[in-house]
C-alpha atoms as a PDB file:
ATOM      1  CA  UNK A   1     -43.678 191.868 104.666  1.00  0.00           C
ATOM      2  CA  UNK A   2     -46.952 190.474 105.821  1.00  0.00           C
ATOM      3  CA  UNK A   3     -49.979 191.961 107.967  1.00  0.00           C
ATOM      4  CA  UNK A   4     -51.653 189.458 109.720  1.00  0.00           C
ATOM      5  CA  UNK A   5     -55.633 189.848 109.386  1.00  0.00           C
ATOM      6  CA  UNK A   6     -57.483 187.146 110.986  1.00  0.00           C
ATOM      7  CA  UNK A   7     -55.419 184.959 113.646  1.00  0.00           C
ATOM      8  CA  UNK A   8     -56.145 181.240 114.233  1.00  0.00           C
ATOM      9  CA  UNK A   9     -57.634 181.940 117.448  1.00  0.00           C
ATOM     10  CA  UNK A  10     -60.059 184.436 115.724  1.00  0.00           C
ATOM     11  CA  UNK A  11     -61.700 181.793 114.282  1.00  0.00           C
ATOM     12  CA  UNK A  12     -61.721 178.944 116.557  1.00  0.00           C
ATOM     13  CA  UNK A  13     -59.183 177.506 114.229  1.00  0.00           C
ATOM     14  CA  UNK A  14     -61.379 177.445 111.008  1.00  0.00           C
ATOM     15  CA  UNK A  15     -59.479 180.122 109.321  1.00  0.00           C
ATOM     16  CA  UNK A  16     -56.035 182.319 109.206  1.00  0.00           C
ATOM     17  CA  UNK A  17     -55.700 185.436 106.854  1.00  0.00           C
ATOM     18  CA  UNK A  18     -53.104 187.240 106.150  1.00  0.00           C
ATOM     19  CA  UNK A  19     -51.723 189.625 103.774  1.00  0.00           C
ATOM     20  CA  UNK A  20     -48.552 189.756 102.365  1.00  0.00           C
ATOM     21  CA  UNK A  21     -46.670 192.657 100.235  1.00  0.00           C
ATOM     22  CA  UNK A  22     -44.168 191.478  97.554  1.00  0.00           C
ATOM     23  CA  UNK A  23     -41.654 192.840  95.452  1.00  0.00           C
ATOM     24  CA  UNK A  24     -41.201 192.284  92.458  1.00  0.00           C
ATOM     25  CA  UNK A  25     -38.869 188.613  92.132  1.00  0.00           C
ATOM     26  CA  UNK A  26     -40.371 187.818  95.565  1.00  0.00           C
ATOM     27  CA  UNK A  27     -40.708 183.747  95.899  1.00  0.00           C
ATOM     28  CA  UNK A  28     -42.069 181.052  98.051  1.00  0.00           C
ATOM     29  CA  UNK A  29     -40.107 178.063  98.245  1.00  0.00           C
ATOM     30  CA  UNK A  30     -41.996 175.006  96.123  1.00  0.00           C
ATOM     31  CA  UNK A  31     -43.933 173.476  99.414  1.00  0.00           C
ATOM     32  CA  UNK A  32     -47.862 172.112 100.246  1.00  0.00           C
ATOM     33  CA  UNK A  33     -49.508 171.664 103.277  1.00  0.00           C
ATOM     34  CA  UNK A  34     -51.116 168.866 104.666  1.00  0.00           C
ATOM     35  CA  UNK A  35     -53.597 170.050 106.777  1.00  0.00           C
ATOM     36  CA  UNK A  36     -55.168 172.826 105.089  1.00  0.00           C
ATOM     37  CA  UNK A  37     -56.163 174.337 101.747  1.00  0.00           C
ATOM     38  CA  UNK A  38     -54.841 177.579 100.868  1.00  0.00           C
ATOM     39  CA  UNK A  39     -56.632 180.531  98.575  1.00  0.00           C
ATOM     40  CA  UNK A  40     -54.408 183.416  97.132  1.00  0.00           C
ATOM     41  CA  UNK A  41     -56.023 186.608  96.247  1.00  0.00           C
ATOM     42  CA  UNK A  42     -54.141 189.097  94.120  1.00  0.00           C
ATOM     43  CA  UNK A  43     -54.554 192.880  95.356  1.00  0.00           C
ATOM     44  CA  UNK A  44     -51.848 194.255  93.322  1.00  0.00           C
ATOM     45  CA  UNK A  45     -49.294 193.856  91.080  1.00  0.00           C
ATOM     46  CA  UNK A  46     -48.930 190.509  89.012  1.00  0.00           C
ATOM     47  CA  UNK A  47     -48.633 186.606  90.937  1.00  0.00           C
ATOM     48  CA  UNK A  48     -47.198 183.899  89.014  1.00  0.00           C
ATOM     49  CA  UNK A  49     -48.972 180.869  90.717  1.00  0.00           C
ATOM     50  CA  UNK A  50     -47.397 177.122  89.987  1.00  0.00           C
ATOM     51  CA  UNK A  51     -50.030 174.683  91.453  1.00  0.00           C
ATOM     52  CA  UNK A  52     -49.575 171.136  91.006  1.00  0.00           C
ATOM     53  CA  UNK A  53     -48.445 171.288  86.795  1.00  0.00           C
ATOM     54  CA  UNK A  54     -50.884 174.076  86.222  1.00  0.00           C
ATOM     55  CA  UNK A  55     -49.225 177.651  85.973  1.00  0.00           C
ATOM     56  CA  UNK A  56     -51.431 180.617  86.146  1.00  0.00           C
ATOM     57  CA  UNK A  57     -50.606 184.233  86.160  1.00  0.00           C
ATOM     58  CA  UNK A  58     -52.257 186.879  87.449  1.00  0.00           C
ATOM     59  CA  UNK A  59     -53.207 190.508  88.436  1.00  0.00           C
ATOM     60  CA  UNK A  60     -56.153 192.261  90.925  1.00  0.00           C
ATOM     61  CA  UNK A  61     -58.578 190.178  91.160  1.00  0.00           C
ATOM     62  CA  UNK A  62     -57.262 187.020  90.280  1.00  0.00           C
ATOM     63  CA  UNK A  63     -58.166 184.060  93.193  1.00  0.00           C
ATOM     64  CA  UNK A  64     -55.692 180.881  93.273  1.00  0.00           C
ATOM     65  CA  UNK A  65     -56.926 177.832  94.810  1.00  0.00           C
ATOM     66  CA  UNK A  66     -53.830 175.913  96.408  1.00  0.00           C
ATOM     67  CA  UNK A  67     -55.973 172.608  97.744  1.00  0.00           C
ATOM     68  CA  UNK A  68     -53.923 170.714 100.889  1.00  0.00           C
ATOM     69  CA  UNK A  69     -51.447 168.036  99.433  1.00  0.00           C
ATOM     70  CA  UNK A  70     -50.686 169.509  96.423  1.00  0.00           C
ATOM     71  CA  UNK A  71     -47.061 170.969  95.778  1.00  0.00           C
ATOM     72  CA  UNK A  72     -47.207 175.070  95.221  1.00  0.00           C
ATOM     73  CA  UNK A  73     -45.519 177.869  94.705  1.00  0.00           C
ATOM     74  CA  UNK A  74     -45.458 181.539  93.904  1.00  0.00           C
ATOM     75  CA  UNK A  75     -43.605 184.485  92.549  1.00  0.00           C
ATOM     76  CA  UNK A  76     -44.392 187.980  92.180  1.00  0.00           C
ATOM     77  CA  UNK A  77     -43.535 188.590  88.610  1.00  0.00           C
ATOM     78  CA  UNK A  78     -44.990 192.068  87.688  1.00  0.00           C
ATOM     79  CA  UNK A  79     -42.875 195.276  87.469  1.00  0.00           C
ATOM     80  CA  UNK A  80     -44.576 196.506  90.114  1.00  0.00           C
ATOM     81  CA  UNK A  81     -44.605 195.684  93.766  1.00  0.00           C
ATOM     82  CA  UNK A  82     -47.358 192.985  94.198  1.00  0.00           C
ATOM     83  CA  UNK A  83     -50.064 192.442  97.364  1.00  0.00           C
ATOM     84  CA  UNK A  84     -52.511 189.297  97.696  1.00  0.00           C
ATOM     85  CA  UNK A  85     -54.879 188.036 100.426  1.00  0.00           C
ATOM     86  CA  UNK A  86     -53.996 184.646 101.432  1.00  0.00           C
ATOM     87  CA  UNK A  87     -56.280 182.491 103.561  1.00  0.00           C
ATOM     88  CA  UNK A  88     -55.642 179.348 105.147  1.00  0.00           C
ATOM     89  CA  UNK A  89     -58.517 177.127 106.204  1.00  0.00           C
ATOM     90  CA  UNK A  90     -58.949 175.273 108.310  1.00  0.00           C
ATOM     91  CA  UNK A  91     -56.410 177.480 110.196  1.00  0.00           C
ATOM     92  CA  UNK A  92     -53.172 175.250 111.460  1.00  0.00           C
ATOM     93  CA  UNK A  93     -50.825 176.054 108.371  1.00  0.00           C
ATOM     94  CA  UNK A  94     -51.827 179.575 108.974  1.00  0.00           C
ATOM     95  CA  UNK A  95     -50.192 178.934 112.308  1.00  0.00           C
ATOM     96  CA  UNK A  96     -47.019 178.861 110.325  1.00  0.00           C
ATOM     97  CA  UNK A  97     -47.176 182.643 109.416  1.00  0.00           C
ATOM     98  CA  UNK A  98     -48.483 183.430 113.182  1.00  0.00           C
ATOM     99  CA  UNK A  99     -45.431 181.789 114.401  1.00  0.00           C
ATOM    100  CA  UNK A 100     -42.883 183.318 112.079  1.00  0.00           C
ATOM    101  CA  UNK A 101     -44.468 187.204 112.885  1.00  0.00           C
ATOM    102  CA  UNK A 102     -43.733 186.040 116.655  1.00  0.00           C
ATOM    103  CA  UNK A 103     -40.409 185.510 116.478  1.00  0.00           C
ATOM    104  CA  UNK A 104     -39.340 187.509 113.502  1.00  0.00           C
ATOM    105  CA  UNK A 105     -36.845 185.165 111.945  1.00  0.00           C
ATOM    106  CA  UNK A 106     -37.089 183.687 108.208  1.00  0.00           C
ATOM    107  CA  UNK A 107     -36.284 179.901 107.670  1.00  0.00           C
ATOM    108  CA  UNK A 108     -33.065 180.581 106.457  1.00  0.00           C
ATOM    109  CA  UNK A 109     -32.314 181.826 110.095  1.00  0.00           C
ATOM    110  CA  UNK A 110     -33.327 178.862 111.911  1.00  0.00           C
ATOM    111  CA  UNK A 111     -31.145 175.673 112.448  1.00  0.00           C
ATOM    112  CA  UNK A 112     -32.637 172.539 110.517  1.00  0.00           C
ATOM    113  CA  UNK A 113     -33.940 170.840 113.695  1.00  0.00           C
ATOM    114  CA  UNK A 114     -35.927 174.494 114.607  1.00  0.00           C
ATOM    115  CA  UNK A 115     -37.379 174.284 110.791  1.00  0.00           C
ATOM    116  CA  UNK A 116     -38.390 170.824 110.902  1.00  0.00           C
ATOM    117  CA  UNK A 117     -40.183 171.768 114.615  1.00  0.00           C
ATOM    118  CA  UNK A 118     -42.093 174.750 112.965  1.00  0.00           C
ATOM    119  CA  UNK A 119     -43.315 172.594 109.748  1.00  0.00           C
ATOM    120  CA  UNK A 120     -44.436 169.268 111.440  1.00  0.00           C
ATOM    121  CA  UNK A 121     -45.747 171.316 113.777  1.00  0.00           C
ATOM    122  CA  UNK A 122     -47.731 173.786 111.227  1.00  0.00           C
ATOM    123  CA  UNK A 123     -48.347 170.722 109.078  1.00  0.00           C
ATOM    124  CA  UNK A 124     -46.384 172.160 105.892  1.00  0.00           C
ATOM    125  CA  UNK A 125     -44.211 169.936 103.661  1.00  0.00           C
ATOM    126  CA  UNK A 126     -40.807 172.007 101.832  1.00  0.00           C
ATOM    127  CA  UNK A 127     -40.373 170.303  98.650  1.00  0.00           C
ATOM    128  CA  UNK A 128     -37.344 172.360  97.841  1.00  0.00           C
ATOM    129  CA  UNK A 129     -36.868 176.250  96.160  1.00  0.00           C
ATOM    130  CA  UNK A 130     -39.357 177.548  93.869  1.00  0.00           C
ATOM    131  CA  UNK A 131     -39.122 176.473  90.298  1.00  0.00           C
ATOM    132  CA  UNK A 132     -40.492 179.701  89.026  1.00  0.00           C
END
């Protein structure tokens, strides 16, 4: 579940945030985006960041720097339920998130052709599920 906090258009493009609650074994697939670098704040709760080769876990306070072109991924690996502050910038893989609040649906929903529309478009790259 997500809360979008700054919106593409906010910005004039230069930066999307949003914040996202996660459960405890909550995942993103293993993915990097072209277009944009991408910063993680932890809130709550305990992140397991994979960035590149480099693993790094942790709790409030801890900032992960996801630079554009290199392969990511995330997990929420406390026993507790987890928030973190992500920020896109500049803003078009934000765009991503924007898009998926406005229609509701996850990318298991959507047909292959509709998922490879919404990345191109969004600049984002799957590389396949998350190794963590």
């Amino acid at each position: 579940e997500f809360a979008l906090k700054l919106q593409c258009a906010d910005t004039g493009d230069s930066m999307m945030v949003f914040e996202e609650t996660v459960p405890p074994g909550t995942k993103s697939t293993l993915h990097l985006h072209h277009d944009s670098d991408e910063l993680a704040d932890v809130l709550e709760g305990e992140i397991t960041f994979l960035i590149g080769d480099e693993v790094t876990v942790g709790g409030p306070g801890t900032c992960a720097f996801m630079p554009r072109d290199v392969p990511h991924a995330w997990k929420s690996t406390g026993a507790d339920t987890g928030r973190a502050l992500f920020l896109y910038t500049p803003a078009k893989a934000g765009g991503l998130i924007e898009e998926q609040h406005r229609i509701r649906r996850k990318f298991a929903e959507m047909s292959e052709r509709e998922l490879s529309d919404m990345l191109q478009r969004h600049g984002w790259e799957l590389l396949g599920p998350s190794p963590l």
